[in-house]
PDB file of N, CA and C in Angstrom:
ATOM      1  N   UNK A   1      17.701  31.940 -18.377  1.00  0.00           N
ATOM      2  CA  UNK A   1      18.032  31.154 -17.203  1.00  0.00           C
ATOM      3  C   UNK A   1      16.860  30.215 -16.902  1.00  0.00           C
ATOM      4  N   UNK A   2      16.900  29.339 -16.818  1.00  0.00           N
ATOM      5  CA  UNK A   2      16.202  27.590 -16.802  1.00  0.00           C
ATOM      6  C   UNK A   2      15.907  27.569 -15.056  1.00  0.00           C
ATOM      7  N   UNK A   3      14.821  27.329 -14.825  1.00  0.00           N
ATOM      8  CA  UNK A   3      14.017  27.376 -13.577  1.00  0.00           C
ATOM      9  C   UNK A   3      14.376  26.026 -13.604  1.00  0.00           C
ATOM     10  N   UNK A   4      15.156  25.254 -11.935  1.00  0.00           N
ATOM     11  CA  UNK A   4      15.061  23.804 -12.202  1.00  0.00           C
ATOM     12  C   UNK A   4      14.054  23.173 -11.523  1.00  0.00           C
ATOM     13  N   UNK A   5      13.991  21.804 -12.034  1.00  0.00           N
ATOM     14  CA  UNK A   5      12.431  21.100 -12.060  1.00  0.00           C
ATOM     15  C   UNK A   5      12.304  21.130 -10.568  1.00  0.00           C
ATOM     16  N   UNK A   6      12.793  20.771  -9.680  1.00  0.00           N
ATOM     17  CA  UNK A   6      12.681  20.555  -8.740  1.00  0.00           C
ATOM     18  C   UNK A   6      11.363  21.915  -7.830  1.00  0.00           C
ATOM     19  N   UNK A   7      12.033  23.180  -8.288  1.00  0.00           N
ATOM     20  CA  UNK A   7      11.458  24.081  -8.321  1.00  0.00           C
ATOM     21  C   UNK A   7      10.337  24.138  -8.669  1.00  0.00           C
ATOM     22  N   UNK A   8      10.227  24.159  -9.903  1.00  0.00           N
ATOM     23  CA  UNK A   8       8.764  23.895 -10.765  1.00  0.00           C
ATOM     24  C   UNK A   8       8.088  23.152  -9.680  1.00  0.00           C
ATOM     25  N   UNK A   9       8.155  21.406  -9.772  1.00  0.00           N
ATOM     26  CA  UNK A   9       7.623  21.082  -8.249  1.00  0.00           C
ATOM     27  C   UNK A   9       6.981  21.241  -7.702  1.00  0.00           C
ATOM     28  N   UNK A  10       8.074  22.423  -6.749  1.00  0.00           N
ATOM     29  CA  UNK A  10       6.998  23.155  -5.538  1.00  0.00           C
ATOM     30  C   UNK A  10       6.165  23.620  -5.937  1.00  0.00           C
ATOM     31  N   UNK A  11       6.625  24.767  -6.639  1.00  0.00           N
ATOM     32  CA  UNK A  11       5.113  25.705  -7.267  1.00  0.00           C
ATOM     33  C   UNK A  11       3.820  24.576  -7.518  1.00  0.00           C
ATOM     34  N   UNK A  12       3.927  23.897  -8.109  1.00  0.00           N
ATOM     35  CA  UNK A  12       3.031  23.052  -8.466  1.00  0.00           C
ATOM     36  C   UNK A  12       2.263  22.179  -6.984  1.00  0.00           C
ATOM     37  N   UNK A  13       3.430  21.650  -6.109  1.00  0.00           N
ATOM     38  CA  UNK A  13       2.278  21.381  -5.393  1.00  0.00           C
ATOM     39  C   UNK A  13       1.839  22.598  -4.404  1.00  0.00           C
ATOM     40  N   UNK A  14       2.522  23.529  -4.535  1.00  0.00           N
ATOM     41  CA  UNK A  14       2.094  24.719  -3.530  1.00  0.00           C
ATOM     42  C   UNK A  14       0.603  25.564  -4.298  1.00  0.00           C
ATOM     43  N   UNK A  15       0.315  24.914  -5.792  1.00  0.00           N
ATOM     44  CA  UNK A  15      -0.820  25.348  -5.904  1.00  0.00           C
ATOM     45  C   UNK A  15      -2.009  24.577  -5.404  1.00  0.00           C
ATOM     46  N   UNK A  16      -1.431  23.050  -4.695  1.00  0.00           N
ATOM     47  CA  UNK A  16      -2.181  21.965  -4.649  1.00  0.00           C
ATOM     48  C   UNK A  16      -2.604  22.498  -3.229  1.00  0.00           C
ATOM     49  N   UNK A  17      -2.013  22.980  -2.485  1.00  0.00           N
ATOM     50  CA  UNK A  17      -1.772  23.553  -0.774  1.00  0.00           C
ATOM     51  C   UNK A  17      -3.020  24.244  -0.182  1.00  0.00           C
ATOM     52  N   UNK A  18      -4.327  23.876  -0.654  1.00  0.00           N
ATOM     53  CA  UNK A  18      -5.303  24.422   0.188  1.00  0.00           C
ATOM     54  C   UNK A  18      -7.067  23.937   0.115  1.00  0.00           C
ATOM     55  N   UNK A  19      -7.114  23.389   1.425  1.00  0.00           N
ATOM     56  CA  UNK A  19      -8.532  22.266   1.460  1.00  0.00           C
ATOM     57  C   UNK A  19      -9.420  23.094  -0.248  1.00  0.00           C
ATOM     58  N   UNK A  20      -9.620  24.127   0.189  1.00  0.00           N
ATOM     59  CA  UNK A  20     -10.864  24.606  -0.855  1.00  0.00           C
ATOM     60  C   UNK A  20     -10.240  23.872  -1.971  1.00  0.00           C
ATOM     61  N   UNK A  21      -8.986  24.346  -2.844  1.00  0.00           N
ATOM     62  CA  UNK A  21      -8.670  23.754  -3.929  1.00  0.00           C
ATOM     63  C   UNK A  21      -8.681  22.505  -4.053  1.00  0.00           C
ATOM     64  N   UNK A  22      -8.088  21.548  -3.329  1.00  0.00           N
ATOM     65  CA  UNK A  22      -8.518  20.349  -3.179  1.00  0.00           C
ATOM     66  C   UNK A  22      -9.680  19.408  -3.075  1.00  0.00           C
ATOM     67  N   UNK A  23     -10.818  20.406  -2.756  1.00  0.00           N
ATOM     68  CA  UNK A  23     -12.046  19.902  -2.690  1.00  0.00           C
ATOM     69  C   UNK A  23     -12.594  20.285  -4.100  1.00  0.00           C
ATOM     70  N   UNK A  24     -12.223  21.687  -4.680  1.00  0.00           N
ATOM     71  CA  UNK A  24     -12.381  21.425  -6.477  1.00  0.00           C
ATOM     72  C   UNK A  24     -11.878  20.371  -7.324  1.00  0.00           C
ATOM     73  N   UNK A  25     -11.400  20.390  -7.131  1.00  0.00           N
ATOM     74  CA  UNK A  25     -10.104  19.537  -7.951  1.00  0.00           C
ATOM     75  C   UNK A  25     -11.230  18.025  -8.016  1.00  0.00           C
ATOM     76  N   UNK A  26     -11.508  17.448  -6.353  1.00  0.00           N
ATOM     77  CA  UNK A  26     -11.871  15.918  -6.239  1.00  0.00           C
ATOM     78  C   UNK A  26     -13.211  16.258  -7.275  1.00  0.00           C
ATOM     79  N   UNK A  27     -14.196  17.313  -6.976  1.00  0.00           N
ATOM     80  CA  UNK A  27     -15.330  17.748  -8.026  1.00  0.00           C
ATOM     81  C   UNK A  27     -15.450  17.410  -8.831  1.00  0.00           C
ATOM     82  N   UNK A  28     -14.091  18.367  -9.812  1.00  0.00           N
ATOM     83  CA  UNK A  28     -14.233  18.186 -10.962  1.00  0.00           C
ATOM     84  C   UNK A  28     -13.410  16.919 -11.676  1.00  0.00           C
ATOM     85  N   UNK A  29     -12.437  15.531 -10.962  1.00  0.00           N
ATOM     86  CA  UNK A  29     -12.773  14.636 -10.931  1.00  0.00           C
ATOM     87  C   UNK A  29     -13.443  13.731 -11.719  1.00  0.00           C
ATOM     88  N   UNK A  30     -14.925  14.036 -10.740  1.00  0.00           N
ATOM     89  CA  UNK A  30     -16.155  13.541 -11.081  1.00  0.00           C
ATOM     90  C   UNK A  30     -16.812  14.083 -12.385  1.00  0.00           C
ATOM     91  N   UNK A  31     -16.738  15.133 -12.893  1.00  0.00           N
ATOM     92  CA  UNK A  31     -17.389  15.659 -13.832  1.00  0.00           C
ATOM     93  C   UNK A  31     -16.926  17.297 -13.856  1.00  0.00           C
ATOM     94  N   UNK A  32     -17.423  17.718 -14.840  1.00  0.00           N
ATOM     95  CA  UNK A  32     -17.273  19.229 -15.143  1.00  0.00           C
ATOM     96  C   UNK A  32     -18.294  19.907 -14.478  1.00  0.00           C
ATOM     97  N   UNK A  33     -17.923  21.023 -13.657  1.00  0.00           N
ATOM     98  CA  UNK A  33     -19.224  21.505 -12.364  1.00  0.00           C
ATOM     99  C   UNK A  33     -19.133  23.054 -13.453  1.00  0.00           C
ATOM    100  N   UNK A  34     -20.532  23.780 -12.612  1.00  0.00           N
ATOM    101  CA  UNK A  34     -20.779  25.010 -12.540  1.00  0.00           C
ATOM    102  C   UNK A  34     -20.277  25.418 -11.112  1.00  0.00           C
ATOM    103  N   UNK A  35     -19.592  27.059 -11.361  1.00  0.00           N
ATOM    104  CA  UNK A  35     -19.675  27.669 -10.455  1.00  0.00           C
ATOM    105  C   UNK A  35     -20.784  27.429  -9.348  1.00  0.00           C
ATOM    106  N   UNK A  36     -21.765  27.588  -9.557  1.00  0.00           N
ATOM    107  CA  UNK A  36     -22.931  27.381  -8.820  1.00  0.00           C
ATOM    108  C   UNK A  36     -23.440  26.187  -8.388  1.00  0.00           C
ATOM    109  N   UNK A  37     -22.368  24.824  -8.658  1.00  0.00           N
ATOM    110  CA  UNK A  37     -22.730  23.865  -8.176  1.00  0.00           C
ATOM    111  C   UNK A  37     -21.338  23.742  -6.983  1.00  0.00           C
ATOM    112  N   UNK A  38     -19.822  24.184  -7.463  1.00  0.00           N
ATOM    113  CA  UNK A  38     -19.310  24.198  -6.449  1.00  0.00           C
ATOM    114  C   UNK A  38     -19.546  24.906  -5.225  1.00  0.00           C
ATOM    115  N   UNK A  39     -20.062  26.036  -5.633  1.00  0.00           N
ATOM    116  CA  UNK A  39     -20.538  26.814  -4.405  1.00  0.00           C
ATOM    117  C   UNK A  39     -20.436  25.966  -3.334  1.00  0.00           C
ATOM    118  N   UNK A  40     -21.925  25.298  -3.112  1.00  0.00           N
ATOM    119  CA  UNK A  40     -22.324  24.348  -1.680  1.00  0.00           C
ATOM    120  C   UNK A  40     -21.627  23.518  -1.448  1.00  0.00           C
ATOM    121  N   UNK A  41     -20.540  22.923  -2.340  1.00  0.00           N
ATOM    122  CA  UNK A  41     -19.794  21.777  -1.597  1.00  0.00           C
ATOM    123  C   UNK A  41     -18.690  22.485  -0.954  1.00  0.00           C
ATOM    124  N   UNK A  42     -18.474  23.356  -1.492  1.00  0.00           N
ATOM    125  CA  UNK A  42     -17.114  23.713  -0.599  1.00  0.00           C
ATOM    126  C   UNK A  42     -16.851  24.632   0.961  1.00  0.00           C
ATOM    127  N   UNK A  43     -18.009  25.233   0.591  1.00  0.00           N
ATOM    128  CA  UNK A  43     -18.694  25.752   2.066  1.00  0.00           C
ATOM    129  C   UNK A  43     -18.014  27.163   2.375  1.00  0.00           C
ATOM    130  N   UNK A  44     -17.923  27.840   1.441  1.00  0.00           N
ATOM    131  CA  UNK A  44     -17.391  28.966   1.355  1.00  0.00           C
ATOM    132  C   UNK A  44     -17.829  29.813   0.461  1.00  0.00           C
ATOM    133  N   UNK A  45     -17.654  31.530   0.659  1.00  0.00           N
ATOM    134  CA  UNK A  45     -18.163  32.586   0.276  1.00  0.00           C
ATOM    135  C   UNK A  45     -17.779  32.628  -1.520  1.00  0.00           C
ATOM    136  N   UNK A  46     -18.765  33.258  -1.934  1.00  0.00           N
ATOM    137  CA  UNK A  46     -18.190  32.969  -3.586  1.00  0.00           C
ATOM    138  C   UNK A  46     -17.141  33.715  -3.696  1.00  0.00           C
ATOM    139  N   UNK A  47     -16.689  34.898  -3.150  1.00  0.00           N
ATOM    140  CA  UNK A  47     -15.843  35.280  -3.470  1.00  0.00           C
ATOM    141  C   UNK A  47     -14.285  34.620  -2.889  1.00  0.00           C
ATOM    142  N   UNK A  48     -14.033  33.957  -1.825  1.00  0.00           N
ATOM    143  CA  UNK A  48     -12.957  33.064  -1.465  1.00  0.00           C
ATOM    144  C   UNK A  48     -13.054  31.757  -2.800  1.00  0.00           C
ATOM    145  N   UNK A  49     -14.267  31.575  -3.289  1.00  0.00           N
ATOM    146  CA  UNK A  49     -13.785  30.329  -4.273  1.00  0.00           C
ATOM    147  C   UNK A  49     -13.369  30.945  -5.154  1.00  0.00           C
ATOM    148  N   UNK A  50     -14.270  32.064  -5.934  1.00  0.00           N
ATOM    149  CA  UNK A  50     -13.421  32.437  -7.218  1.00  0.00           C
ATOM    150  C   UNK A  50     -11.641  32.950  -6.614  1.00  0.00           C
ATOM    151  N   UNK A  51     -11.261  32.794  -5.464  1.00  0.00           N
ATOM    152  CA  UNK A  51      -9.587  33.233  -5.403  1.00  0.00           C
ATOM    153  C   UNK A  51      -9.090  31.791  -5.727  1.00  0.00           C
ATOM    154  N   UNK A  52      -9.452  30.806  -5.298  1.00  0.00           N
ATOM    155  CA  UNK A  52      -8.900  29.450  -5.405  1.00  0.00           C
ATOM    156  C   UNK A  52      -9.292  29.158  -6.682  1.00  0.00           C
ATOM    157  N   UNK A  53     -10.274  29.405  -7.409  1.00  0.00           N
ATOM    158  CA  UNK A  53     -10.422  29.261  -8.832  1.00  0.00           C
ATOM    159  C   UNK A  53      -9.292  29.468  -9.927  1.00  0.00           C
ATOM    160  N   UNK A  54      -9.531  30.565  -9.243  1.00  0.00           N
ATOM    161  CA  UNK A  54      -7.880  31.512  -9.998  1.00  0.00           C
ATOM    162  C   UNK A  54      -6.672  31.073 -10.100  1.00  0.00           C
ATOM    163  N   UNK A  55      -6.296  30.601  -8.497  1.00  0.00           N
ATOM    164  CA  UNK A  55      -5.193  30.493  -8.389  1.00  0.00           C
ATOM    165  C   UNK A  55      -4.853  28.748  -9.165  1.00  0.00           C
ATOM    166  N   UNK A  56      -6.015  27.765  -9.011  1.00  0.00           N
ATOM    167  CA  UNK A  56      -6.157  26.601 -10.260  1.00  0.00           C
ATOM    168  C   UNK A  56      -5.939  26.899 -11.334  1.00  0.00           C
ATOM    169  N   UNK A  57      -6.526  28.285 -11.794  1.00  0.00           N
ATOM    170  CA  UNK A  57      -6.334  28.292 -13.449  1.00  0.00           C
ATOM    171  C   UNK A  57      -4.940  28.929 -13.447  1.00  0.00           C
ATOM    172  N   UNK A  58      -4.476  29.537 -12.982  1.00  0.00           N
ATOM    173  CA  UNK A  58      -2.790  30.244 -13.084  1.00  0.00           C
ATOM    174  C   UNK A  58      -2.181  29.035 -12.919  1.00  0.00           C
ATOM    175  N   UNK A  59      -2.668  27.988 -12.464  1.00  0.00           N
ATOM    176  CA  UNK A  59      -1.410  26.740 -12.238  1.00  0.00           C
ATOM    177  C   UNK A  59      -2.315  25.744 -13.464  1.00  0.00           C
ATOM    178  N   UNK A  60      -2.624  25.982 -14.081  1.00  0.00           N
ATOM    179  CA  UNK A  60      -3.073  25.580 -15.775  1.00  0.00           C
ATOM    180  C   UNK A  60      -4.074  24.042 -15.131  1.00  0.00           C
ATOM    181  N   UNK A  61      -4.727  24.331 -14.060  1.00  0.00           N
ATOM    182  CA  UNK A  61      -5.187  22.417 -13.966  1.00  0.00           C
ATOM    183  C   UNK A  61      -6.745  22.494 -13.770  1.00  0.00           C
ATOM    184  N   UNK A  62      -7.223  23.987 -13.805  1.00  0.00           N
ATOM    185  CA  UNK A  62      -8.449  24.036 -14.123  1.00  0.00           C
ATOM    186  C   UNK A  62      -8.597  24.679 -15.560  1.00  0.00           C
ATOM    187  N   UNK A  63      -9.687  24.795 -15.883  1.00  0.00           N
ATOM    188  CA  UNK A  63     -10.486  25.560 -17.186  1.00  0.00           C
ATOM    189  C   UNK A  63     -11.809  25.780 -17.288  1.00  0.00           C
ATOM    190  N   UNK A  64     -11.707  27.132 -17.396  1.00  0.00           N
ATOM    191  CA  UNK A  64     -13.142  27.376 -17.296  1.00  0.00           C
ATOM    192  C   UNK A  64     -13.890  28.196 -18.516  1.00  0.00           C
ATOM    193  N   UNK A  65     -14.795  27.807 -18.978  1.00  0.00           N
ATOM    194  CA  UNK A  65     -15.690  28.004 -20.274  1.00  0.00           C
ATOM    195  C   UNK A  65     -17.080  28.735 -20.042  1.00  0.00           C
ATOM    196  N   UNK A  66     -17.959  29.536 -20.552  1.00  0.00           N
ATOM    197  CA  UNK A  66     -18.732  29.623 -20.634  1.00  0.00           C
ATOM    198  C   UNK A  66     -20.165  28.780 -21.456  1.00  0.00           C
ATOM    199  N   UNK A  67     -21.238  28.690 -20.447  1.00  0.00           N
ATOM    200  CA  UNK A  67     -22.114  28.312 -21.187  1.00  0.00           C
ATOM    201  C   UNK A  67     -23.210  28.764 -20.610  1.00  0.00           C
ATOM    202  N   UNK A  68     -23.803  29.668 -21.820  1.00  0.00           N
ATOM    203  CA  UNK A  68     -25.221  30.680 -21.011  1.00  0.00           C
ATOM    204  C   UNK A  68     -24.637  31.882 -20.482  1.00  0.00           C
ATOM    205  N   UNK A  69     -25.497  31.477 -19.196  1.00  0.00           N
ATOM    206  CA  UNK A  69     -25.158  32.494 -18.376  1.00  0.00           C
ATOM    207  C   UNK A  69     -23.839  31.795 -17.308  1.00  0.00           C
ATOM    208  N   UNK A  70     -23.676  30.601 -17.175  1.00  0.00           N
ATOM    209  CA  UNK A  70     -22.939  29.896 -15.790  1.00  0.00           C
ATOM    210  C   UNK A  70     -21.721  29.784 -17.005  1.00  0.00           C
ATOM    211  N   UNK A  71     -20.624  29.968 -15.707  1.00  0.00           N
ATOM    212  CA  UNK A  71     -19.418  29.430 -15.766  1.00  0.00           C
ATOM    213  C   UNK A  71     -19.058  27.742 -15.291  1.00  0.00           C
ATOM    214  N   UNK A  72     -18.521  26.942 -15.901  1.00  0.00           N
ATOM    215  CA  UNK A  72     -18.153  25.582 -15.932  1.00  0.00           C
ATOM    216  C   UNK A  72     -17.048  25.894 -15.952  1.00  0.00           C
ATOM    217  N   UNK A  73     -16.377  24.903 -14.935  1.00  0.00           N
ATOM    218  CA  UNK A  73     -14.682  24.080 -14.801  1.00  0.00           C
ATOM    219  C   UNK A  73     -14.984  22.737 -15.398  1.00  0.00           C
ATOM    220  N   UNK A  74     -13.320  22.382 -15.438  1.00  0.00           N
ATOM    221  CA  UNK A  74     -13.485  21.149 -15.983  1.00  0.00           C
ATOM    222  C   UNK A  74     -11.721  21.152 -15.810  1.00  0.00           C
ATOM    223  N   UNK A  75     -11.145  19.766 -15.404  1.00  0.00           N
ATOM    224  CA  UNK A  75      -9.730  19.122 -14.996  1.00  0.00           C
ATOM    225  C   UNK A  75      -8.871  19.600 -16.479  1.00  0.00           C
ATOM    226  N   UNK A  76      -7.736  20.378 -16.560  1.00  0.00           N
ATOM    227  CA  UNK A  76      -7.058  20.027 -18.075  1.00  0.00           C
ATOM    228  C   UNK A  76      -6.475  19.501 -18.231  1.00  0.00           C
ATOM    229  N   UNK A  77      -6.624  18.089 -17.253  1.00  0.00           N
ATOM    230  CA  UNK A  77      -5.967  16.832 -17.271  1.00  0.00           C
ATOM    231  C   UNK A  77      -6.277  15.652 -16.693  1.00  0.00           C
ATOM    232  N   UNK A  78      -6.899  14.570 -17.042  1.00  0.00           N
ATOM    233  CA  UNK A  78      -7.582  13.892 -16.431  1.00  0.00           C
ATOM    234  C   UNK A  78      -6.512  13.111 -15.220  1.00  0.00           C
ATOM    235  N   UNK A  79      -4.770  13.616 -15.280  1.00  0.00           N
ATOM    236  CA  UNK A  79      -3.728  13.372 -14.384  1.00  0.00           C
ATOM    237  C   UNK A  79      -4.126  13.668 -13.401  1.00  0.00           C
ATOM    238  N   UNK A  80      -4.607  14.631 -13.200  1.00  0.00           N
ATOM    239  CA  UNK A  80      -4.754  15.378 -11.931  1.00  0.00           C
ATOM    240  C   UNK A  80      -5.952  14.364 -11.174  1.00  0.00           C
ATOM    241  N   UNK A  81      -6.553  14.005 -11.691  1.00  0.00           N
ATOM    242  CA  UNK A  81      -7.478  13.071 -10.826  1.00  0.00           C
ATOM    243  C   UNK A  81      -6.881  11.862 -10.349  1.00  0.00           C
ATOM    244  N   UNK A  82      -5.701  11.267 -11.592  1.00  0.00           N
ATOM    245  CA  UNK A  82      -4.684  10.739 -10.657  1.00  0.00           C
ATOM    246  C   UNK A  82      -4.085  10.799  -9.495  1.00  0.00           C
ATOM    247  N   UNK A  83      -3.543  11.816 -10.075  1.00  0.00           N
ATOM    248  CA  UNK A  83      -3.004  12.332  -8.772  1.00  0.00           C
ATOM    249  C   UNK A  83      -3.267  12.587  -7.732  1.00  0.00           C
ATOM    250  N   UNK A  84      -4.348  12.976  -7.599  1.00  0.00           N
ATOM    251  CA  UNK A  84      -5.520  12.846  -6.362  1.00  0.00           C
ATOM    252  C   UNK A  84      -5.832  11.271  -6.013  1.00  0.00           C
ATOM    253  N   UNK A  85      -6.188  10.101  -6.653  1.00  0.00           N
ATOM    254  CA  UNK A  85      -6.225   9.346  -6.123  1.00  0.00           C
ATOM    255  C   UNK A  85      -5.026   8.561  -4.917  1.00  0.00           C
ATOM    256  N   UNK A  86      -3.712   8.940  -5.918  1.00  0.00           N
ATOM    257  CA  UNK A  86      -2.070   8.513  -5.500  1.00  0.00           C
ATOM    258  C   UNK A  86      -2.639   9.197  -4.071  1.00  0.00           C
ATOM    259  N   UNK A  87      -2.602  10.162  -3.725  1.00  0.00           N
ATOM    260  CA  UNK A  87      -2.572  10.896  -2.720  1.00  0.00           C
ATOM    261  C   UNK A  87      -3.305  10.305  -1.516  1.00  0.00           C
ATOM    262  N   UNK A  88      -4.868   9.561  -2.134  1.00  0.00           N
ATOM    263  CA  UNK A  88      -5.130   9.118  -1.214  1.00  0.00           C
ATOM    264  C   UNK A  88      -5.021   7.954  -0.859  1.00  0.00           C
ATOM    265  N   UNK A  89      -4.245   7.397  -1.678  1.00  0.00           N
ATOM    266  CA  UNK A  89      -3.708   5.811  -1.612  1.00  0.00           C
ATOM    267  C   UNK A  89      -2.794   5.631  -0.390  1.00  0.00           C
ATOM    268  N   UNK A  90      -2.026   6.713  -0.514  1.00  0.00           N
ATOM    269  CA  UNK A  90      -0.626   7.412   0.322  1.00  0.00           C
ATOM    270  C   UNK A  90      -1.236   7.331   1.536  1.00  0.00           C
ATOM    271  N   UNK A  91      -2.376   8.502   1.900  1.00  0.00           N
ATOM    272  CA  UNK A  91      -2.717   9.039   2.829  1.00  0.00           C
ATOM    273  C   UNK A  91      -2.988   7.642   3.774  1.00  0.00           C
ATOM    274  N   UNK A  92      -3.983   6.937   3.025  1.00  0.00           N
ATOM    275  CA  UNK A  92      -4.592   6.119   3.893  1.00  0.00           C
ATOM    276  C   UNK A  92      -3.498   4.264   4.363  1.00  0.00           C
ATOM    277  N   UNK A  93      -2.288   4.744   3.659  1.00  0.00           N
ATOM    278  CA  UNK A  93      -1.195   3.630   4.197  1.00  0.00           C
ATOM    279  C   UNK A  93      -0.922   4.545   5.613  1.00  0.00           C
ATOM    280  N   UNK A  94      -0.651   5.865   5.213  1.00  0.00           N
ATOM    281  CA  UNK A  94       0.326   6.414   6.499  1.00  0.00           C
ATOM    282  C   UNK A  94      -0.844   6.855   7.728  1.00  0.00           C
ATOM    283  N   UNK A  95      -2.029   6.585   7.645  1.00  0.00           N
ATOM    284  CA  UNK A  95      -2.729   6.474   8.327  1.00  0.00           C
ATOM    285  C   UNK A  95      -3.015   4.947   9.465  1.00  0.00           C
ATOM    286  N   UNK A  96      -3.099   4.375   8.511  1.00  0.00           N
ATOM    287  CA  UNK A  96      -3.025   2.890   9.023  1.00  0.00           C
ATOM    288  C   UNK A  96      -1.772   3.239   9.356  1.00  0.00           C
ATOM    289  N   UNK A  97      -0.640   3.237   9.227  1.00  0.00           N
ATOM    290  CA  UNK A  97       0.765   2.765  10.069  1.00  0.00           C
ATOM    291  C   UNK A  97       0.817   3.844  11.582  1.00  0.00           C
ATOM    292  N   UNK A  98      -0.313   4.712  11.258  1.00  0.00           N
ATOM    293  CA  UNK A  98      -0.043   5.892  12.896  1.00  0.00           C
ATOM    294  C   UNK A  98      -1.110   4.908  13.571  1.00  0.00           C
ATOM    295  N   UNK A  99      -2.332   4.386  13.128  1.00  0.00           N
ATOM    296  CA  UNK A  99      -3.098   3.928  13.921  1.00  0.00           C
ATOM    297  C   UNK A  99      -2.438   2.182  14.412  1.00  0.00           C
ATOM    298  N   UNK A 100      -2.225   1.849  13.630  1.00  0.00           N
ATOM    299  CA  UNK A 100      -1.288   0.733  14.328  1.00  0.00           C
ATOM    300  C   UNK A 100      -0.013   1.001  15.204  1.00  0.00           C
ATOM    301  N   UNK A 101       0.755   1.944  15.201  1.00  0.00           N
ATOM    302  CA  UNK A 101       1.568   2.779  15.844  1.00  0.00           C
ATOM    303  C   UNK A 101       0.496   2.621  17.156  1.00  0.00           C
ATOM    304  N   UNK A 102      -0.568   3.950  16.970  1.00  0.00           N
ATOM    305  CA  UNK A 102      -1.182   4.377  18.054  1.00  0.00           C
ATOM    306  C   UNK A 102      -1.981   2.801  19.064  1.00  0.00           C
ATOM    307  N   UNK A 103      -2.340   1.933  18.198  1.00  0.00           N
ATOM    308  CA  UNK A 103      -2.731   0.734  19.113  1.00  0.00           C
ATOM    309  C   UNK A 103      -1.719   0.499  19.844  1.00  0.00           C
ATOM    310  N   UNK A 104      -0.863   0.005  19.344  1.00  0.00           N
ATOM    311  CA  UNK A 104       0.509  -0.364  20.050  1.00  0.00           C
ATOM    312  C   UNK A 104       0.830  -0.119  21.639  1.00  0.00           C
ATOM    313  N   UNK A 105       0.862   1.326  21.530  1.00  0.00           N
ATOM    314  CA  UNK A 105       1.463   2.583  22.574  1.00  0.00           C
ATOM    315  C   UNK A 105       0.058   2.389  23.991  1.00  0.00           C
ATOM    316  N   UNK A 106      -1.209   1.950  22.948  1.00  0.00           N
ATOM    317  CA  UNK A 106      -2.150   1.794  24.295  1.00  0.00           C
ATOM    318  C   UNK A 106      -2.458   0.618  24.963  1.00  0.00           C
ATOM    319  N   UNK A 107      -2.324  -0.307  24.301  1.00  0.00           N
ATOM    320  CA  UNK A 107      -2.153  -1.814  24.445  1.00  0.00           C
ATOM    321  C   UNK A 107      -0.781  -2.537  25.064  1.00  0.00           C
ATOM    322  N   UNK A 108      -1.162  -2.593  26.930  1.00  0.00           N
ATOM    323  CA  UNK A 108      -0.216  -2.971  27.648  1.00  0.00           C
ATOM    324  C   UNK A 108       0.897  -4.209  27.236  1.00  0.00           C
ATOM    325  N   UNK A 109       1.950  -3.954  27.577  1.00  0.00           N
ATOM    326  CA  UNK A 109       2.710  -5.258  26.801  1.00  0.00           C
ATOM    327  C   UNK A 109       2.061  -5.301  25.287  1.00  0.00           C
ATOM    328  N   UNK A 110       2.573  -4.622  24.476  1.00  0.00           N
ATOM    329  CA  UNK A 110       2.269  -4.553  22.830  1.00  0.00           C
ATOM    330  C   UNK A 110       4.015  -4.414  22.740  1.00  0.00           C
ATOM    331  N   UNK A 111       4.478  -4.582  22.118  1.00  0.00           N
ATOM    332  CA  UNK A 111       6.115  -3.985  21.373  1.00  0.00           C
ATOM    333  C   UNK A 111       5.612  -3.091  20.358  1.00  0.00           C
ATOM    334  N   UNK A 112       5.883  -1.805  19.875  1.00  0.00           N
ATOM    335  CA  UNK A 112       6.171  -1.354  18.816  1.00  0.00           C
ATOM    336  C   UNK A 112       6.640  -1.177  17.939  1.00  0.00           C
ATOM    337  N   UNK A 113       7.689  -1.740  18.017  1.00  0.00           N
ATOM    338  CA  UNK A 113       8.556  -2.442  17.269  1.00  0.00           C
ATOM    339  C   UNK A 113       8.461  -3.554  16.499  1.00  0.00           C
ATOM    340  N   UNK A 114       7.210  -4.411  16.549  1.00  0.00           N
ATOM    341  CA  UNK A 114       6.822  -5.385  16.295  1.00  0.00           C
ATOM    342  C   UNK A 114       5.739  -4.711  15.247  1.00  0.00           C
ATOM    343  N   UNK A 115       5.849  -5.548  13.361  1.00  0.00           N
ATOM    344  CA  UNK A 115       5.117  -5.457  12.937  1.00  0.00           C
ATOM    345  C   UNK A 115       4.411  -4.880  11.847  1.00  0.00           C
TER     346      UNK A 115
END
């Protein structure tokens, strides 16, 4: 029995569904981190990152390797940094349209409707 895509989907962005992961994700992005370098950016206990670690690598969009003694991530898709950008391309239209919204509503005689 065939899981339909739509489904798939969710799962997928429901692995996307949480600041910590999201703040890996933009990281590694930039480059392939150590455990020990995400640590401080994300501002959380090592043991809450290695859960979001996890739950990245069960949704196949992290990978993590050894070297030495440190563990390294790294994107297994340089999409995903796409995709992160799309997101904030998105974000920052529907931002501008609430803050022009929100001028509107404070600015006597403005129409909102207008624009």
């Amino acid at each position: 029995m065939s899981v339909p895509l739509y489904q798939v989907k969710a799962e997928f962005f429901k692995t996307l569904a949480h600041p910590v992961r999201i703040r890996v994700l933009e990281l590694l992005s930039e480059r392939d981190h150590a455990v020990s370098e995400i640590l401080p950016e994300v501002g959380v206990e090592a043991a809450h990152l290695s859960q979001q670690l996890a739950v990245l690598r069960r949704g196949n969009l992290v990978a993590a390797r050894r070297e030495g003694a440190a563990v390294v991530y790294s994107l297994t898709s340089p999409e995903v940094a796409d995709l992160l950008h799309i997101a904030r391309s998105i974000l920052s239209g529907v931002i501008t349209n609430r803050a022009e919204l929100l001028e509107s509503l404070i600015t006597p005689g403005a129409d909102p409707s207008r624009g």
